[in-house]
C-alpha atoms as a PDB file:
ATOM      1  CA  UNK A   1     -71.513 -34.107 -33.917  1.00  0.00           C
ATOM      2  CA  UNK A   2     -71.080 -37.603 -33.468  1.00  0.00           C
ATOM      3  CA  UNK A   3     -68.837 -37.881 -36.828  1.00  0.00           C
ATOM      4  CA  UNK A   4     -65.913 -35.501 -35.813  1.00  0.00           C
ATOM      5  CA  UNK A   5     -62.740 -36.975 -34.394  1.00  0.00           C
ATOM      6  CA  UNK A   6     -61.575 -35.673 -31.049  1.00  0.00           C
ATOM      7  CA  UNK A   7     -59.299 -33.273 -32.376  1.00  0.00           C
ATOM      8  CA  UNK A   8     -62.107 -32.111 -34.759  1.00  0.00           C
ATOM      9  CA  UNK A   9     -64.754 -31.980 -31.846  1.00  0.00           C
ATOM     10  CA  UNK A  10     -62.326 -29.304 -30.096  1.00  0.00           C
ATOM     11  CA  UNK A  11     -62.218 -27.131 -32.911  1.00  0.00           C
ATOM     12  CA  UNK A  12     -65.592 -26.868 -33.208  1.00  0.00           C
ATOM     13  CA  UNK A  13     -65.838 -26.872 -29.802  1.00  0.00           C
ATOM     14  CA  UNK A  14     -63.549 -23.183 -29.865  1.00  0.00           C
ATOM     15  CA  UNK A  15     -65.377 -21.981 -33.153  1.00  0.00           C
ATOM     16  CA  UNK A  16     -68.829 -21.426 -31.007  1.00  0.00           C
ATOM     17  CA  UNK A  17     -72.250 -20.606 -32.597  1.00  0.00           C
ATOM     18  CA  UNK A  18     -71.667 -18.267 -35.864  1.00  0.00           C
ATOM     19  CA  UNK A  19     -72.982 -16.804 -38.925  1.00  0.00           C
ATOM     20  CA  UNK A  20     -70.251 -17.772 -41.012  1.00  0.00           C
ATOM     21  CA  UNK A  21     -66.949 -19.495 -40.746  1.00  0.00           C
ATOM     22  CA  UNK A  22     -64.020 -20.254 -43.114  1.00  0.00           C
ATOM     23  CA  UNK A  23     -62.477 -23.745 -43.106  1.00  0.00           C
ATOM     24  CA  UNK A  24     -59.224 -23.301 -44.437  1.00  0.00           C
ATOM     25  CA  UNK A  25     -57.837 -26.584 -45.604  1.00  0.00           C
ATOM     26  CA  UNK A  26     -61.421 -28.226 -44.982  1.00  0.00           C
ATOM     27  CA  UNK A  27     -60.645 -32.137 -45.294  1.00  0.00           C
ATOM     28  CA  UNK A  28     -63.538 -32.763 -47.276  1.00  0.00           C
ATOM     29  CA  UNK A  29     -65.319 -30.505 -45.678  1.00  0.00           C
ATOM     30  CA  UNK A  30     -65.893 -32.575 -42.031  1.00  0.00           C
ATOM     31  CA  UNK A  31     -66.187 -29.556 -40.323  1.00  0.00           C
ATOM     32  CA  UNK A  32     -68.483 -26.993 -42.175  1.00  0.00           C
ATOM     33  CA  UNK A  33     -70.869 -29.988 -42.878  1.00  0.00           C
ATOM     34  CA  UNK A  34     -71.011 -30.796 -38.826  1.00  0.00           C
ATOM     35  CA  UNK A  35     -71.447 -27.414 -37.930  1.00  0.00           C
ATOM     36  CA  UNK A  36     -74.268 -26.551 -40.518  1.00  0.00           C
ATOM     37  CA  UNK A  37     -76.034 -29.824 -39.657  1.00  0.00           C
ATOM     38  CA  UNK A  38     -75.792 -29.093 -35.759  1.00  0.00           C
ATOM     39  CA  UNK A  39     -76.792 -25.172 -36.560  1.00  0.00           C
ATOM     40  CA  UNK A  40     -73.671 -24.156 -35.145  1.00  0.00           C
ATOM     41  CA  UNK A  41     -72.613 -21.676 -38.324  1.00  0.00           C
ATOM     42  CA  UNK A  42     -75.463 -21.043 -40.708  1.00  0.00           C
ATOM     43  CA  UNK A  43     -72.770 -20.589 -43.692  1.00  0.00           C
ATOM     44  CA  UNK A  44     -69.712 -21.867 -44.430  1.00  0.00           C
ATOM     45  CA  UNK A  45     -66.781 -21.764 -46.745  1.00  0.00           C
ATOM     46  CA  UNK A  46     -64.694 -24.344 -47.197  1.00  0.00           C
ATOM     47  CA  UNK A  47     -61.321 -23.524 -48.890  1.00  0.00           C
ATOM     48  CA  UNK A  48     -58.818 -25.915 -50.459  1.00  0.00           C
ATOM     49  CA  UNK A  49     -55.532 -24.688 -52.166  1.00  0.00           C
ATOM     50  CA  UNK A  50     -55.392 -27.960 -54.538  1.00  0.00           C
ATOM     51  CA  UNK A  51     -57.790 -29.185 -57.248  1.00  0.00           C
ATOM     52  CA  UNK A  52     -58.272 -32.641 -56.314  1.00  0.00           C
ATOM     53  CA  UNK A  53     -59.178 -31.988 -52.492  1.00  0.00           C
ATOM     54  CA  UNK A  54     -61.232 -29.012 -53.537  1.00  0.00           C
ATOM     55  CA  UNK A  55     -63.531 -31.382 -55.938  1.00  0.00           C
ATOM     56  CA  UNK A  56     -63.539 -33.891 -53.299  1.00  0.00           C
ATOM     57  CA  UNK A  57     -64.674 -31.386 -50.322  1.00  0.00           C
ATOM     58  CA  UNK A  58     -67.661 -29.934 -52.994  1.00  0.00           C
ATOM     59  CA  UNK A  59     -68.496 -34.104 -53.584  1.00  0.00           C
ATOM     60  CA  UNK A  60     -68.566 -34.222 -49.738  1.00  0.00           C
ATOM     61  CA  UNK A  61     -70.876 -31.264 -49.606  1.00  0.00           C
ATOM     62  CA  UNK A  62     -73.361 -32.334 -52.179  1.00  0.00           C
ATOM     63  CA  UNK A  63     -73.543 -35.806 -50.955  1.00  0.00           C
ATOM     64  CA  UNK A  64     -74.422 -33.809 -47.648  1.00  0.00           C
ATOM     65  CA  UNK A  65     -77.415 -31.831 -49.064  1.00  0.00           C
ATOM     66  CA  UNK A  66     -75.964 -28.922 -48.207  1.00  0.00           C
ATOM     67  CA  UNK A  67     -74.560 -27.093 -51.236  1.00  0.00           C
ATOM     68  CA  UNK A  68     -76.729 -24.237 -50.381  1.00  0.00           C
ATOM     69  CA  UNK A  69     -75.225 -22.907 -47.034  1.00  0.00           C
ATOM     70  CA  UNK A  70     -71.537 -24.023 -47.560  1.00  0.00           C
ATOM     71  CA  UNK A  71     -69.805 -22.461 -50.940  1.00  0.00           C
ATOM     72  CA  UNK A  72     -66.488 -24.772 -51.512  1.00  0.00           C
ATOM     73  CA  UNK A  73     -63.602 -22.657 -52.817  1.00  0.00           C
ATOM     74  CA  UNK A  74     -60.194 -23.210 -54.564  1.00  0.00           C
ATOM     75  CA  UNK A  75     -57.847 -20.678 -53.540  1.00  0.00           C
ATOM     76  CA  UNK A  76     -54.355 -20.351 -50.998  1.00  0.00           C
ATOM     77  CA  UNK A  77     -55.223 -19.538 -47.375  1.00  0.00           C
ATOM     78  CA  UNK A  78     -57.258 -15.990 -47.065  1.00  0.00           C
ATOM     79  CA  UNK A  79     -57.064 -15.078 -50.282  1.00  0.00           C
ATOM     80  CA  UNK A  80     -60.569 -16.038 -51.658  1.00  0.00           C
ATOM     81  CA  UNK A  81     -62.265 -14.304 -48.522  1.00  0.00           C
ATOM     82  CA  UNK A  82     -63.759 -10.645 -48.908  1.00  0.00           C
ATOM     83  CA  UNK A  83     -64.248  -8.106 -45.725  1.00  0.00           C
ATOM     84  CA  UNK A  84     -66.776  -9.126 -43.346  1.00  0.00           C
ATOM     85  CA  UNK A  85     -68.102 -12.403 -44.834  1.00  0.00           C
ATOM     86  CA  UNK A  86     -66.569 -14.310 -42.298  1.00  0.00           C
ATOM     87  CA  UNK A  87     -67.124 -14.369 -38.137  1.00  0.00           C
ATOM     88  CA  UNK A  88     -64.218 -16.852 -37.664  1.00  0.00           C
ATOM     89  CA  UNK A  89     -61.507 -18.788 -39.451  1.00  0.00           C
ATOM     90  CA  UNK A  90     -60.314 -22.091 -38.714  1.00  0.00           C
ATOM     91  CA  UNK A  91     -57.029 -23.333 -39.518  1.00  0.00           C
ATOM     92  CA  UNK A  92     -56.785 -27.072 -38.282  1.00  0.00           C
ATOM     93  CA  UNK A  93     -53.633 -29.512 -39.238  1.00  0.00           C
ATOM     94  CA  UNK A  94     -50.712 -27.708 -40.503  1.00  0.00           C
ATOM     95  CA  UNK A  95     -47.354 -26.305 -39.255  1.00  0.00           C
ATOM     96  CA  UNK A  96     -47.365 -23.103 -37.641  1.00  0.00           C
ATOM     97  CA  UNK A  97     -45.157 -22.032 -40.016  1.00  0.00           C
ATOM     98  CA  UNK A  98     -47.624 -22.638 -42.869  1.00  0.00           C
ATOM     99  CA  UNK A  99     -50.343 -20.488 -40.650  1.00  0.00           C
ATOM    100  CA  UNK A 100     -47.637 -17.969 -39.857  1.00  0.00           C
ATOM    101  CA  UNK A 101     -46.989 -17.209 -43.468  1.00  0.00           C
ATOM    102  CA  UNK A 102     -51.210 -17.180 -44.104  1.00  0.00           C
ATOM    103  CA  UNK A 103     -51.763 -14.887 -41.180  1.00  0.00           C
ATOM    104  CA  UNK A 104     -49.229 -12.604 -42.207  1.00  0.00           C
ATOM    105  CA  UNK A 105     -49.885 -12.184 -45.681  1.00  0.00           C
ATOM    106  CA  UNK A 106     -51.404  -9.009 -47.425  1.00  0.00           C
ATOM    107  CA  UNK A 107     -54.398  -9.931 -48.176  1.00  0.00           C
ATOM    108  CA  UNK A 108     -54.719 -11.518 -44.604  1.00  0.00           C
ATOM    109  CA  UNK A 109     -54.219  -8.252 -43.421  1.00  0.00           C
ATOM    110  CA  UNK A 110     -57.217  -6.583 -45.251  1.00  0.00           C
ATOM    111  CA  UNK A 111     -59.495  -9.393 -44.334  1.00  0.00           C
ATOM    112  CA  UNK A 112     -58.643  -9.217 -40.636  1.00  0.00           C
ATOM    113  CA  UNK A 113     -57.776  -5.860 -39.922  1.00  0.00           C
ATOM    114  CA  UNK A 114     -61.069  -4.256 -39.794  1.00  0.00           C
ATOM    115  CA  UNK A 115     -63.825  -3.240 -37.437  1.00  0.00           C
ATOM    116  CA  UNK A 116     -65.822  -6.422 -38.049  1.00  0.00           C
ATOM    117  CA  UNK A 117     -64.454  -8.980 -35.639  1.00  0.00           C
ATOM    118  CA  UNK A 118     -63.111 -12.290 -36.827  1.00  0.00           C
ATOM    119  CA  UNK A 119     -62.377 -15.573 -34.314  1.00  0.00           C
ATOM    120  CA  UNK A 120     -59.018 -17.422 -35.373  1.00  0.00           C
ATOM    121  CA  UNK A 121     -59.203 -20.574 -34.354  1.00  0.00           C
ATOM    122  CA  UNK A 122     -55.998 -22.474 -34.837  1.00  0.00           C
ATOM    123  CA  UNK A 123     -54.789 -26.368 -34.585  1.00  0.00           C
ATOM    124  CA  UNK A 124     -50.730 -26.347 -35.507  1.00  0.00           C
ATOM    125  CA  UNK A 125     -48.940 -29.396 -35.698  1.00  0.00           C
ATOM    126  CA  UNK A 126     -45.930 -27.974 -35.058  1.00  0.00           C
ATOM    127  CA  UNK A 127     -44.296 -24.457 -33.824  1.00  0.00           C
ATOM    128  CA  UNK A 128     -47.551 -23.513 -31.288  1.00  0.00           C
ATOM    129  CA  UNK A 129     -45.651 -21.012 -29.799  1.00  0.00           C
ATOM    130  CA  UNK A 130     -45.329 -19.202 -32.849  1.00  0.00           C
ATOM    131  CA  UNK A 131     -48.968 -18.807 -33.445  1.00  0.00           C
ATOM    132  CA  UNK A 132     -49.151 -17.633 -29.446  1.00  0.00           C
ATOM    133  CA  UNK A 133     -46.324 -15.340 -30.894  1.00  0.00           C
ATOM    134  CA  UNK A 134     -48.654 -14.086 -33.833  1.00  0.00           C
ATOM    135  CA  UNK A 135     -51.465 -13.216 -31.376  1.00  0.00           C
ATOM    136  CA  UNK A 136     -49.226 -10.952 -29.170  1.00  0.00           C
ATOM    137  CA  UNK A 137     -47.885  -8.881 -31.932  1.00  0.00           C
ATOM    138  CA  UNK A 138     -51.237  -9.059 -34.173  1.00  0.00           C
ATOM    139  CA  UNK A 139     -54.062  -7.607 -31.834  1.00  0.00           C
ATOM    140  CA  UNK A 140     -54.967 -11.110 -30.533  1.00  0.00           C
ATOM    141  CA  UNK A 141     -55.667 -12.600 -27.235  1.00  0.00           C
ATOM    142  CA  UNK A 142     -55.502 -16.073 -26.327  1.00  0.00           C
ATOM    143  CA  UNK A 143     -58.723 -16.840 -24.988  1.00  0.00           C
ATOM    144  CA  UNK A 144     -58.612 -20.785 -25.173  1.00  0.00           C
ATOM    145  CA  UNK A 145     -55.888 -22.869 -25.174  1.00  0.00           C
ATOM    146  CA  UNK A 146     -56.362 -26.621 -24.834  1.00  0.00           C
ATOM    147  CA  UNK A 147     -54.036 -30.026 -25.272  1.00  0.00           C
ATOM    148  CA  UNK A 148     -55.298 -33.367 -25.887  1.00  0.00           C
ATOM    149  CA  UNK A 149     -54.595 -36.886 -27.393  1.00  0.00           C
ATOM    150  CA  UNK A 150     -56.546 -38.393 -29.721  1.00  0.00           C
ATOM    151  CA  UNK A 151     -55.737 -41.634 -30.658  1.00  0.00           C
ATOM    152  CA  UNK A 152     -52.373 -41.353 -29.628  1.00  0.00           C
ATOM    153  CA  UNK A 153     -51.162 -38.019 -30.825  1.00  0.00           C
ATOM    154  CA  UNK A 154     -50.852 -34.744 -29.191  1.00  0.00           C
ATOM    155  CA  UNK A 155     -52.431 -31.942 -30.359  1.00  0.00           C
ATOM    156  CA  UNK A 156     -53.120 -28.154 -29.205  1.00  0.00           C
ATOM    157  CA  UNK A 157     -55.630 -26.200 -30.226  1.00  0.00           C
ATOM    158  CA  UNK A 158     -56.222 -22.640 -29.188  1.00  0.00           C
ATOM    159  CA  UNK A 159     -58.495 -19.677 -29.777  1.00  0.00           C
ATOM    160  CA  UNK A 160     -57.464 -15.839 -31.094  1.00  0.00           C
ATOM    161  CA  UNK A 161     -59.879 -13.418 -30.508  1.00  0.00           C
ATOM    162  CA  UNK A 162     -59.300  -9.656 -31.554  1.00  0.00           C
ATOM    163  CA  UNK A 163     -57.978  -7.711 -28.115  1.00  0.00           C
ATOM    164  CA  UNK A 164     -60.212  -6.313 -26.142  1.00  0.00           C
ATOM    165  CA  UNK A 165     -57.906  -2.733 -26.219  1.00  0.00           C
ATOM    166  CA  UNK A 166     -55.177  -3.201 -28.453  1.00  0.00           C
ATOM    167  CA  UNK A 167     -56.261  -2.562 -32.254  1.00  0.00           C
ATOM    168  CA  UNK A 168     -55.750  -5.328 -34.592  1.00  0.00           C
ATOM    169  CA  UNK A 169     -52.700  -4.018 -36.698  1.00  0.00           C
ATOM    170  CA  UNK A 170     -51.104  -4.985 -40.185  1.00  0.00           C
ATOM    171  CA  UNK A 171     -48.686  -7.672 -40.151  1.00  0.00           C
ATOM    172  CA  UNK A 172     -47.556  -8.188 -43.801  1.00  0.00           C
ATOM    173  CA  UNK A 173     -45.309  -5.399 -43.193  1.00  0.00           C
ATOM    174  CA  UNK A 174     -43.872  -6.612 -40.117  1.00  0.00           C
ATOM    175  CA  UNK A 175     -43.674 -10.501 -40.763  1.00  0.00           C
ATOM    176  CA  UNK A 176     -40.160 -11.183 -41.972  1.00  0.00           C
ATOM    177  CA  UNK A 177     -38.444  -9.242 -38.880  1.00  0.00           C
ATOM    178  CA  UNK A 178     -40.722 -10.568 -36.303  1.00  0.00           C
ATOM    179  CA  UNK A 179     -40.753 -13.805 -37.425  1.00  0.00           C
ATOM    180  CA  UNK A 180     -36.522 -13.389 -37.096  1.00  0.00           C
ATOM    181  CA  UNK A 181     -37.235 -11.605 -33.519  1.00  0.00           C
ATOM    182  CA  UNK A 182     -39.245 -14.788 -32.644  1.00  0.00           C
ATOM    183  CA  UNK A 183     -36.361 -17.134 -33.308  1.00  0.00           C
ATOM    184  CA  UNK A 184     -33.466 -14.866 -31.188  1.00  0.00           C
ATOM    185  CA  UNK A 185     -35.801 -14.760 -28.070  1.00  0.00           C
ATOM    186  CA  UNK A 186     -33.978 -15.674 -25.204  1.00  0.00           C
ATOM    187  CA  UNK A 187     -34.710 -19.065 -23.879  1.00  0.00           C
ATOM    188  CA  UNK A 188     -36.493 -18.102 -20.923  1.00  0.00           C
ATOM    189  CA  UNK A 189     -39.010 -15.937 -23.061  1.00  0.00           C
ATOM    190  CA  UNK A 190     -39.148 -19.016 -25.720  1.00  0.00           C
ATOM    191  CA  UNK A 191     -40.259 -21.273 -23.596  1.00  0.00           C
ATOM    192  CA  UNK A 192     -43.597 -19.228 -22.379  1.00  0.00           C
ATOM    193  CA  UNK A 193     -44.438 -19.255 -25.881  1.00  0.00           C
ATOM    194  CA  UNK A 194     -44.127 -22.750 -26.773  1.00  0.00           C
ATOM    195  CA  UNK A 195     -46.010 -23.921 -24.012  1.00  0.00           C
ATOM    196  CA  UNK A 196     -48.660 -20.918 -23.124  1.00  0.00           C
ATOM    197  CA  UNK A 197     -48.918 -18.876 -20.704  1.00  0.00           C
ATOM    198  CA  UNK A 198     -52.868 -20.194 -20.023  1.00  0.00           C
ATOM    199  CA  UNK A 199     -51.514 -23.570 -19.506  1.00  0.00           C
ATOM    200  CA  UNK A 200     -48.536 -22.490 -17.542  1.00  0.00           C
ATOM    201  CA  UNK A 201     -50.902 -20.530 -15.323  1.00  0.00           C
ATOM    202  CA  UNK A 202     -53.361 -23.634 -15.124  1.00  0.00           C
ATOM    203  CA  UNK A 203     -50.086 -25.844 -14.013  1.00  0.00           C
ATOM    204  CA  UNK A 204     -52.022 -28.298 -17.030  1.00  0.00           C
ATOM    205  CA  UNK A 205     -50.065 -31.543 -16.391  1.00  0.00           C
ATOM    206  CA  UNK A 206     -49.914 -32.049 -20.273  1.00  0.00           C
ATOM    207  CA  UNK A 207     -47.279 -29.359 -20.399  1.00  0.00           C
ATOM    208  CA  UNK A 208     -45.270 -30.899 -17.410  1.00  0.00           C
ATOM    209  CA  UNK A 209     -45.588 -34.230 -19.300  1.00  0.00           C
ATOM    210  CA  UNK A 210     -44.720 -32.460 -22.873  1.00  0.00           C
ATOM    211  CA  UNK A 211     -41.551 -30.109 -20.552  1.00  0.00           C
ATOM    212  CA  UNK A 212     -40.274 -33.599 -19.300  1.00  0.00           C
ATOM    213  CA  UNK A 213     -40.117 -34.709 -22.623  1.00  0.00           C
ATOM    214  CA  UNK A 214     -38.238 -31.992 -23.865  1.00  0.00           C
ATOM    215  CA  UNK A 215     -35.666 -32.042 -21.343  1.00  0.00           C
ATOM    216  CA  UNK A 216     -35.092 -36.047 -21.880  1.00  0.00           C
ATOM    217  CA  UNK A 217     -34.741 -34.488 -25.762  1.00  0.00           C
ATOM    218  CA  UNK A 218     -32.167 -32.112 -25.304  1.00  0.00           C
ATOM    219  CA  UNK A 219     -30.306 -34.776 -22.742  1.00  0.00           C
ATOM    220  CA  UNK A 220     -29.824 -37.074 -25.289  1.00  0.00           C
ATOM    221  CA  UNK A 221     -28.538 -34.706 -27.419  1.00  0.00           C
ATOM    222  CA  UNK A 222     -25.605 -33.101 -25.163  1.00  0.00           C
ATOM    223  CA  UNK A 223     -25.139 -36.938 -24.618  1.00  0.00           C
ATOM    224  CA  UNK A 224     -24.118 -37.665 -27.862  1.00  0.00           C
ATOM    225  CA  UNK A 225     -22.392 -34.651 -28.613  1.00  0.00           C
ATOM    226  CA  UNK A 226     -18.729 -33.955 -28.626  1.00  0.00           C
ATOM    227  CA  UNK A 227     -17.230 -30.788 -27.040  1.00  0.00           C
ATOM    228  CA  UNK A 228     -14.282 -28.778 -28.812  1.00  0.00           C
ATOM    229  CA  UNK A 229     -14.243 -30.472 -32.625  1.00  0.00           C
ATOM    230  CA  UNK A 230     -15.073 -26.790 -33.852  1.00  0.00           C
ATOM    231  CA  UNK A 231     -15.885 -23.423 -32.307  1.00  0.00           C
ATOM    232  CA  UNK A 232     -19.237 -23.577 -33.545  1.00  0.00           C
ATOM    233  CA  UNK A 233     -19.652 -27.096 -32.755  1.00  0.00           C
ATOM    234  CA  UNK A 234     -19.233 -26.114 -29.477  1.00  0.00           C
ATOM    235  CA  UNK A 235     -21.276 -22.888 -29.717  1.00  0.00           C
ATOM    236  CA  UNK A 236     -24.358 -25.184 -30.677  1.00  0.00           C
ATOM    237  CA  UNK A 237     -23.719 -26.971 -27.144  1.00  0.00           C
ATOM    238  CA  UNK A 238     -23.677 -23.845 -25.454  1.00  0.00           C
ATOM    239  CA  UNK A 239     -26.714 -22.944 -27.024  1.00  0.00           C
ATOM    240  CA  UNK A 240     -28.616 -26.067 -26.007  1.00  0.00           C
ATOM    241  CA  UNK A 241     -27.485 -25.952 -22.208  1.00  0.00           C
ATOM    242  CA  UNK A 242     -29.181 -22.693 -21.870  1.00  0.00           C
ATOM    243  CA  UNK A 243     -32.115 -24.006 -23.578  1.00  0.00           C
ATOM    244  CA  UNK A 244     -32.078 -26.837 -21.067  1.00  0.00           C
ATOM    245  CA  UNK A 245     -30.851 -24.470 -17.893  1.00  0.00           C
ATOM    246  CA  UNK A 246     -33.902 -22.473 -18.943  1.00  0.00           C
ATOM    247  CA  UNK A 247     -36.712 -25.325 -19.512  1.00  0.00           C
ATOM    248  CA  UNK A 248     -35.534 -27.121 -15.920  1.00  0.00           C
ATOM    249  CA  UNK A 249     -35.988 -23.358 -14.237  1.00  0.00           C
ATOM    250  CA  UNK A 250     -39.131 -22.758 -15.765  1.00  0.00           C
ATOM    251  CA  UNK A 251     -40.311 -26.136 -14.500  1.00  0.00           C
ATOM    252  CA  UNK A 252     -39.175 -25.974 -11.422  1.00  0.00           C
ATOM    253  CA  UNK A 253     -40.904 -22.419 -10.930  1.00  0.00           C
ATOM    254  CA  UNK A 254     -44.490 -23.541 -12.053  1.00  0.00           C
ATOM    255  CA  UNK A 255     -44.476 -27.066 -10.929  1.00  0.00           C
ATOM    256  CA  UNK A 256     -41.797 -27.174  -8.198  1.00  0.00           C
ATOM    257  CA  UNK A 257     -40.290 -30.273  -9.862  1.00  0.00           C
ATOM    258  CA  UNK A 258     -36.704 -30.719 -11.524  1.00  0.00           C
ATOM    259  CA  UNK A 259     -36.670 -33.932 -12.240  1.00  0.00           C
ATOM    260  CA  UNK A 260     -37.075 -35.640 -16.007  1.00  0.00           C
END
């Protein structure tokens, strides 16, 4: 699949051999086309929330000759998926809080929580410890977890499968208070999240690279800010040494290094 970027190659990479996948977001369709071609997924649907990628991904498709295994639909996230007509879904290039609010969402819920198992595979640009967040509260496991750089920029992509004994539960009901919960973890907890506890265990010298970084972050900041203007001026400080306090500690645990 000579025609996928890097980033794109991973997620396919994660997605496997299936019946039938859902692209969510599908960029004209790059991925269901590479997978149907390689006979990776026999089906596919790609879906696109907006009219003008959604003609352009069913152009891409019928330009590819393959109109009859991968149905192009317009619709917002899960919503134009039925029970079991789907083995995995891919969500590739958008925040976490963008997947967080798709994941969570009613109709989610009745496409996901069922006996028929479905794959999440999931490439956030931002807030990756929230989706490692979703997976502990929605029935998930974190089977893969990767990092890499392609053409310059970072990425993560990582792998939900449905727990192997907890039962996939409803999260529409829960959403707004554990998506509050997530944000008043303690820093210590926070942290395990953001970076993953498959990659912590691994010791994957992208996350040092990626803690260092965040430390030299949260430097500059104290650096430039000013102590006792206000009382919550200074309660914002406080709040960002313990961040810091509790990124250096968990550093220094996993790697045995302190230094930035």
């Amino acid at each position: 699949m000579h025609e996928l970027s890097l980033r794109l190659q991973t997620v396919a990479d994660q997605i496997g051999t299936v019946e039938c996948f859902a692209d969510i977001g599908s960029d004209h369709g790059l991925l269901p086309i590479a997978l149907v071609r390689a006979g990776r997924a026999k089906r596919a649907i790609a879906v696109e929330v907006a009219k003008g990628p959604c003609a352009a991904t069913a152009q891409a498709v019928l330009q590819a000759k393959l109109q009859e295994s991968i149905e192009v639909r317009l619709g917002d996230g899960l919503t134009v998926l039925q029970k079991e007509e789907v083995d995995a879904v891919v969500i590739a290039g958008m925040g976490g809080q963008t997947m967080w609010d798709i994941l969570t969402s009613k109709h989610a819920d009745q496409v996901l929580v069922q006996d028929h198992a479905v794959r999440l595979v999931l490439q956030p640009m931002a807030q990756a410890g929230l989706m490692r967040y979703f997976a502990l509260h929605g029935g998930y496991e974190v089977c893969q977890d990767v990092r890499l750089i392609d053409k310059g920029i970072h990425y993560e992509v990582m792998c939900l499968q449905p727990h192997r004994t907890k039962q996939r539960v409803a999260m529409a009901p829960r959403a707004q208070r554990l998506r509050e919960a997530y944000e008043q973890l303690a820093p210590q907890v926070k942290w395990r999240f953001v970076f993953g506890e498959t990659l912590l265990h691994a010791k994957s010298p992208q996350v040092l690279l990626q803690m260092q970084k965040e430390a030299r972050a949260f430097k500059r900041v104290l650096k430039q800010a000013h102590s006792g203007r206000s009382e919550r001026a200074q309660g914002r400080i406080n709040k960002l040494k313990s961040e810091l306090d509790a990124l250096l500690e968990l550093m220094s645990s996993v790697y045995g290094v302190s230094t930035f």
